[in-house]
N, C-alpha and C. Protein backbone atom coordinates (compact mmCIF):
# COMPACT_ATOMS: atom_id res chain seq x y z
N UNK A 1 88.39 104.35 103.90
CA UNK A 1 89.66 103.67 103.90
C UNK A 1 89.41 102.19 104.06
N UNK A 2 90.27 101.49 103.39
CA UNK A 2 90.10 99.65 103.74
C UNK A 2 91.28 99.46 104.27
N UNK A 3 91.37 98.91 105.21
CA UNK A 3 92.65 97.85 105.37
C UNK A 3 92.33 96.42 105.12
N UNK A 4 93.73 95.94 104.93
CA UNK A 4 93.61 94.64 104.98
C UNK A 4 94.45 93.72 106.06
N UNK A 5 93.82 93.78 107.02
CA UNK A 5 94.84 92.68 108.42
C UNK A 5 96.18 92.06 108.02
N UNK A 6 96.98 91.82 108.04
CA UNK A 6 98.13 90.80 108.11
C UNK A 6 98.33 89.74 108.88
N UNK A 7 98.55 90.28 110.10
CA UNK A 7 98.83 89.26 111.32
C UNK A 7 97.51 89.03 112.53
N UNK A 8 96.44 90.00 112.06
CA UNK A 8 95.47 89.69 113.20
C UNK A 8 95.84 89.90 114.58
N UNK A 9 96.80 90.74 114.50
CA UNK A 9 97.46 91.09 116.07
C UNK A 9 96.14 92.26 116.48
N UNK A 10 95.73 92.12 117.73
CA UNK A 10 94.97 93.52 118.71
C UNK A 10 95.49 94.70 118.05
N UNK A 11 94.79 95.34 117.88
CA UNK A 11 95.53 96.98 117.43
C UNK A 11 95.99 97.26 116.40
N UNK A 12 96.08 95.93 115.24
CA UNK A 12 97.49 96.20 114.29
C UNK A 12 96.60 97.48 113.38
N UNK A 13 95.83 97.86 113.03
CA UNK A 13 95.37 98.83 112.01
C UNK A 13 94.99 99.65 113.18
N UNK A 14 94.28 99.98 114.01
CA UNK A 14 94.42 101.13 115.20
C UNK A 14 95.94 101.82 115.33
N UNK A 15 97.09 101.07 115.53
CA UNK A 15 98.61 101.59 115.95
C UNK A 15 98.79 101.91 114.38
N UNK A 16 98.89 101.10 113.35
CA UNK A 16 99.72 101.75 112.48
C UNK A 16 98.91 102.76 111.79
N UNK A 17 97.24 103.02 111.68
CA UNK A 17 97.16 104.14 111.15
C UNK A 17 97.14 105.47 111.88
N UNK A 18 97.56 105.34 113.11
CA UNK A 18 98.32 106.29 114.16
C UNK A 18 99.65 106.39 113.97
N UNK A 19 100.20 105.95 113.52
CA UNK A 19 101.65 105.78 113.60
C UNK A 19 102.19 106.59 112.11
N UNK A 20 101.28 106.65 111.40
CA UNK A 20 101.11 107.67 109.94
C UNK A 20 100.16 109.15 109.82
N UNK A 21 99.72 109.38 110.82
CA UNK A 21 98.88 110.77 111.15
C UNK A 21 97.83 110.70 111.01
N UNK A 22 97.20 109.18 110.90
CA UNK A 22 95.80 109.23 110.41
C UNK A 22 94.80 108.40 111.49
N UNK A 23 94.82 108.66 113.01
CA UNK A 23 94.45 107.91 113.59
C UNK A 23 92.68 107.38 113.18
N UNK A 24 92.51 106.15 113.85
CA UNK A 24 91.09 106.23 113.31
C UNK A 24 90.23 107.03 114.55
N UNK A 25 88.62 107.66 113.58
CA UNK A 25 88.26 108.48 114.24
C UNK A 25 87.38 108.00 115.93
N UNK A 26 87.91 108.69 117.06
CA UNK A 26 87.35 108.73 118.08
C UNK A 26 87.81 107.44 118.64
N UNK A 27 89.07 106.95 118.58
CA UNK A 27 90.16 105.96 119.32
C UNK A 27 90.16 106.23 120.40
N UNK A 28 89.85 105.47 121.67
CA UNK A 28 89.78 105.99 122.76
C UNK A 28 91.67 105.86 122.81
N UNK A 29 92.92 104.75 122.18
CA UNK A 29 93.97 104.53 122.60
C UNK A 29 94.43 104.95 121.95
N UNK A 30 94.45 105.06 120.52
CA UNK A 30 95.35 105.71 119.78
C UNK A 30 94.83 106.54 119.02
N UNK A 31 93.69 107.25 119.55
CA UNK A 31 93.40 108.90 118.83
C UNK A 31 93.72 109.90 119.14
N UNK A 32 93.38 111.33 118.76
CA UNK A 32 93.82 112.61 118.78
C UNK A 32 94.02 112.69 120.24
N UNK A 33 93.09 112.17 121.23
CA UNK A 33 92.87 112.28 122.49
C UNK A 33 93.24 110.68 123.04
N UNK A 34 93.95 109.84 122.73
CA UNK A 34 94.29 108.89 123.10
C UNK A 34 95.41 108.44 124.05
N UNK A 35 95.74 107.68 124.88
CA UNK A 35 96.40 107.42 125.89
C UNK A 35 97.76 106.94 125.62
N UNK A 36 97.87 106.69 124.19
CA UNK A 36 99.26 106.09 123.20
C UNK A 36 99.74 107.23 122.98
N UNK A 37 100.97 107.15 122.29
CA UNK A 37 101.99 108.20 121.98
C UNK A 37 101.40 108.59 120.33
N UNK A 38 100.73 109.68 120.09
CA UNK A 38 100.66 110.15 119.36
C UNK A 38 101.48 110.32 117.86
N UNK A 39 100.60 110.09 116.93
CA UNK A 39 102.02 109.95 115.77
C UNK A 39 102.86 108.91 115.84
N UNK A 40 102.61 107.80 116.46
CA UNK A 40 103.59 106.87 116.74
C UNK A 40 104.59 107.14 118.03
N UNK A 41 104.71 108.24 118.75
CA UNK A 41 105.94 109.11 118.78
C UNK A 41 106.57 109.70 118.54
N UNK A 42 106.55 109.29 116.61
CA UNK A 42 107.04 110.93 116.57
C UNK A 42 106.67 112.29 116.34
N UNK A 43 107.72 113.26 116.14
CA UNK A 43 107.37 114.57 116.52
C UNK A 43 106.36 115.37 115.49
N UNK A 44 105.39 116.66 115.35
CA UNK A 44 105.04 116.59 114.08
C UNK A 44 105.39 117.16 113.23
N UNK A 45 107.08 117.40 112.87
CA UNK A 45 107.56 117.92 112.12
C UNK A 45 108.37 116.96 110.97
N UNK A 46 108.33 115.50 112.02
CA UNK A 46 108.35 114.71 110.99
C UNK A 46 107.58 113.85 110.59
N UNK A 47 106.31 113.85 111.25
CA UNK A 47 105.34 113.81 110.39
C UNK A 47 104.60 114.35 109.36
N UNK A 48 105.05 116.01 109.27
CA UNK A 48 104.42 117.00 108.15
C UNK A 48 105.04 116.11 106.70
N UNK A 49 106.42 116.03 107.43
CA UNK A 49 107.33 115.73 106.18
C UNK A 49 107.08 114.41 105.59
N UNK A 50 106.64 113.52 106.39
CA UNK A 50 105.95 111.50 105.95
C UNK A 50 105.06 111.74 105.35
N UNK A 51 104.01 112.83 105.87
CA UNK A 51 102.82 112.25 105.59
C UNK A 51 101.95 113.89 105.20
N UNK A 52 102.46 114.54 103.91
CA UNK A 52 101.88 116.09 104.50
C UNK A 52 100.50 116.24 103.74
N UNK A 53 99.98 115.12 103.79
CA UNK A 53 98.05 115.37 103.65
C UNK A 53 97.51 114.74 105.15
N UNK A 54 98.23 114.35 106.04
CA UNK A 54 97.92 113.91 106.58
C UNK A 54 96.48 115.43 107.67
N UNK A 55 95.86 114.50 108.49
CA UNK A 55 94.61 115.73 108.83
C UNK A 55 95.65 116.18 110.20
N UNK A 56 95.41 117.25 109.69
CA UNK A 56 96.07 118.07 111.50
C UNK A 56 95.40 118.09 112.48
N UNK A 57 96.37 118.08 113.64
CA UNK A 57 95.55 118.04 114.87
C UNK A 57 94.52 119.17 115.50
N UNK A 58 94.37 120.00 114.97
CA UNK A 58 92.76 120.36 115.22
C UNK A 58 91.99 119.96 114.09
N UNK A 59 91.81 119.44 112.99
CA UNK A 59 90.86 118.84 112.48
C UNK A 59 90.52 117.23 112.89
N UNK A 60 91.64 116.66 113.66
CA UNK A 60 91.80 115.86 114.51
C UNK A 60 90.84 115.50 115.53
N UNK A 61 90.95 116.99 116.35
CA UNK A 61 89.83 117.20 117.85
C UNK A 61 88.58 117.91 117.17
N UNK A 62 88.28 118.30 115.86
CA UNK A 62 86.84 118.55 115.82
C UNK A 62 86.14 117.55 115.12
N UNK A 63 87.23 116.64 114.49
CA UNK A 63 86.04 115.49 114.42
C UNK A 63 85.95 114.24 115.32
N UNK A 64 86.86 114.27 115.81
CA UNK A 64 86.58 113.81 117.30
C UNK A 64 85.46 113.71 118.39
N UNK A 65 85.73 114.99 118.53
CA UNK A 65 84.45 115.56 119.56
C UNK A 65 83.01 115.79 118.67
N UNK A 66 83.25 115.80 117.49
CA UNK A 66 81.68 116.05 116.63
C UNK A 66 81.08 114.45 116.84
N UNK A 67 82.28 113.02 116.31
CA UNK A 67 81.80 112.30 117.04
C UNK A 67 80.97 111.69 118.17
N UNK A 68 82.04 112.21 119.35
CA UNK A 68 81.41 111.71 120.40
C UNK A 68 80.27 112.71 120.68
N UNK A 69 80.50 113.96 120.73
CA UNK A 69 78.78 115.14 120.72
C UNK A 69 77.77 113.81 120.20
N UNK A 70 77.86 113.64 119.38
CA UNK A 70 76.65 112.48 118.76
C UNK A 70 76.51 111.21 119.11
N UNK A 71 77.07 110.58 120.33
CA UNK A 71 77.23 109.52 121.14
C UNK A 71 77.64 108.37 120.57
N UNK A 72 78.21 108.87 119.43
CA UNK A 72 78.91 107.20 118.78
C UNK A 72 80.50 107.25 118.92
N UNK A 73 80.60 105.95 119.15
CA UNK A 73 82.07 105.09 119.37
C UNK A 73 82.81 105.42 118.30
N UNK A 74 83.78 104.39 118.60
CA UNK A 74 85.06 104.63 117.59
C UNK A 74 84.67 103.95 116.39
N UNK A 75 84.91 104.60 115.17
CA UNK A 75 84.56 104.54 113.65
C UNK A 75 85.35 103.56 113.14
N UNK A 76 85.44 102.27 113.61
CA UNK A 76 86.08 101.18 112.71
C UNK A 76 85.37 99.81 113.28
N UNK A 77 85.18 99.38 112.07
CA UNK A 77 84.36 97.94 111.35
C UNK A 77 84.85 97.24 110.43
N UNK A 78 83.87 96.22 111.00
CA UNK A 78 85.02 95.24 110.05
C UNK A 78 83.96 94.88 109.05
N UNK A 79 83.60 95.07 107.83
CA UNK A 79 82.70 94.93 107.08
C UNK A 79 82.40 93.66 106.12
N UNK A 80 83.66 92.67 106.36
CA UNK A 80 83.12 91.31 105.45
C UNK A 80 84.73 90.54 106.67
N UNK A 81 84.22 89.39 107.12
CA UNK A 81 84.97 88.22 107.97
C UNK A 81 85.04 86.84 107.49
N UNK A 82 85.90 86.43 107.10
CA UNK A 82 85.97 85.24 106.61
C UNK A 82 87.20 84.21 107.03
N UNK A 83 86.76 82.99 107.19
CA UNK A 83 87.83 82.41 107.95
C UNK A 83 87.26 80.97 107.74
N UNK A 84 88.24 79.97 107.84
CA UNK A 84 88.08 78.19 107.80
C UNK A 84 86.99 77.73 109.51
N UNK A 85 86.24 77.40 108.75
CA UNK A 85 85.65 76.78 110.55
C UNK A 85 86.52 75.91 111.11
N UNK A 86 86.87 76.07 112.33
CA UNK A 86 87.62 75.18 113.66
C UNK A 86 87.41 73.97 113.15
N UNK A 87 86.30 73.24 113.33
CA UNK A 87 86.03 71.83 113.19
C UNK A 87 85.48 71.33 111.81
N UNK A 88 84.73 72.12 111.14
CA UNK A 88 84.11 71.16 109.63
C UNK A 88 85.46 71.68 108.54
N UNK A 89 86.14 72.73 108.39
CA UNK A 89 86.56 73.22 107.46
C UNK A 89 86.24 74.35 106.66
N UNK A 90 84.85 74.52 106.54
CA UNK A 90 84.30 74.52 106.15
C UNK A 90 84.27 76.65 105.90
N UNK A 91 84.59 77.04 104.65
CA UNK A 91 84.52 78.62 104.42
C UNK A 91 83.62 79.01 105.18
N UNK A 92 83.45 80.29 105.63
CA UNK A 92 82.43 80.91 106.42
C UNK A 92 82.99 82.14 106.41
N UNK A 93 81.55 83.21 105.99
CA UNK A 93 81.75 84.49 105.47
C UNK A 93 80.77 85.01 105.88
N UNK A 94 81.58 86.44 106.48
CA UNK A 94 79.96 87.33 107.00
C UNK A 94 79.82 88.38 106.45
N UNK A 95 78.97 89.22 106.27
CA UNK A 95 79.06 90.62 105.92
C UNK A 95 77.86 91.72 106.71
N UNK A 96 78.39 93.14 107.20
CA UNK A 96 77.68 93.36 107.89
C UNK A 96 77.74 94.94 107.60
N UNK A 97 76.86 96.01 107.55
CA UNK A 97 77.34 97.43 107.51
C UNK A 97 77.33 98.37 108.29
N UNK A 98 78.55 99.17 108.36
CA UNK A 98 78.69 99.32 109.33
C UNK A 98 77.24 100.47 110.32
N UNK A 99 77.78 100.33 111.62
CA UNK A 99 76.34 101.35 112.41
C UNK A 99 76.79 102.71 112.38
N UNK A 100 77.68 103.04 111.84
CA UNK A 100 77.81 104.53 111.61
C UNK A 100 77.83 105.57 110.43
């Protein structure tokens, strides 16, 4: 999956691809097992109906836990960063792949 940021807000692709049934994998806040309201909040009957490829919640907790069984973190990277430097102006671009 790619996203593409908008606002650069904390969380903004963590909450909203929770908020569509697709949390990212092994979220400690907004995954299957996460401390946020699941689904956004809502229920999952209207989520079957938003989103009905979405992965269900036990395919949810077994790749979850197959995750963490294998001691790696939460599965999101940011794979190319680019932004104006503070002081020269100056483009600056990184690219990196990811460790998982």
């Amino acid at each position: 999956v790619q996203y593409s940021p908008v606002t650069g807000r904390t969380h903004q692709l963590r909450v909203h691809s929770a908020a569509i049934g697709h949390p990212i994998v092994a979220d400690p806040a907004y995954g299957v097992y996460g401390e946020a309201c699941a689904n956004g909040g809502f229920g999952e009957a209207y989520m079957d109906a938003l989103s009905p490829r979405r992965a269900t919640v036990a395919l949810q907790l077994d790749i979850h836990d197959a995750i963490r069984a294998k001691g790696q973190c939460m599965c999101l990277h940011a794979k190319e960063l680019s932004f104006s430097h503070p002081i020269t102006g100056k483009e600056m671009s990184f690219v990196a792949p990811p460790p998982f």
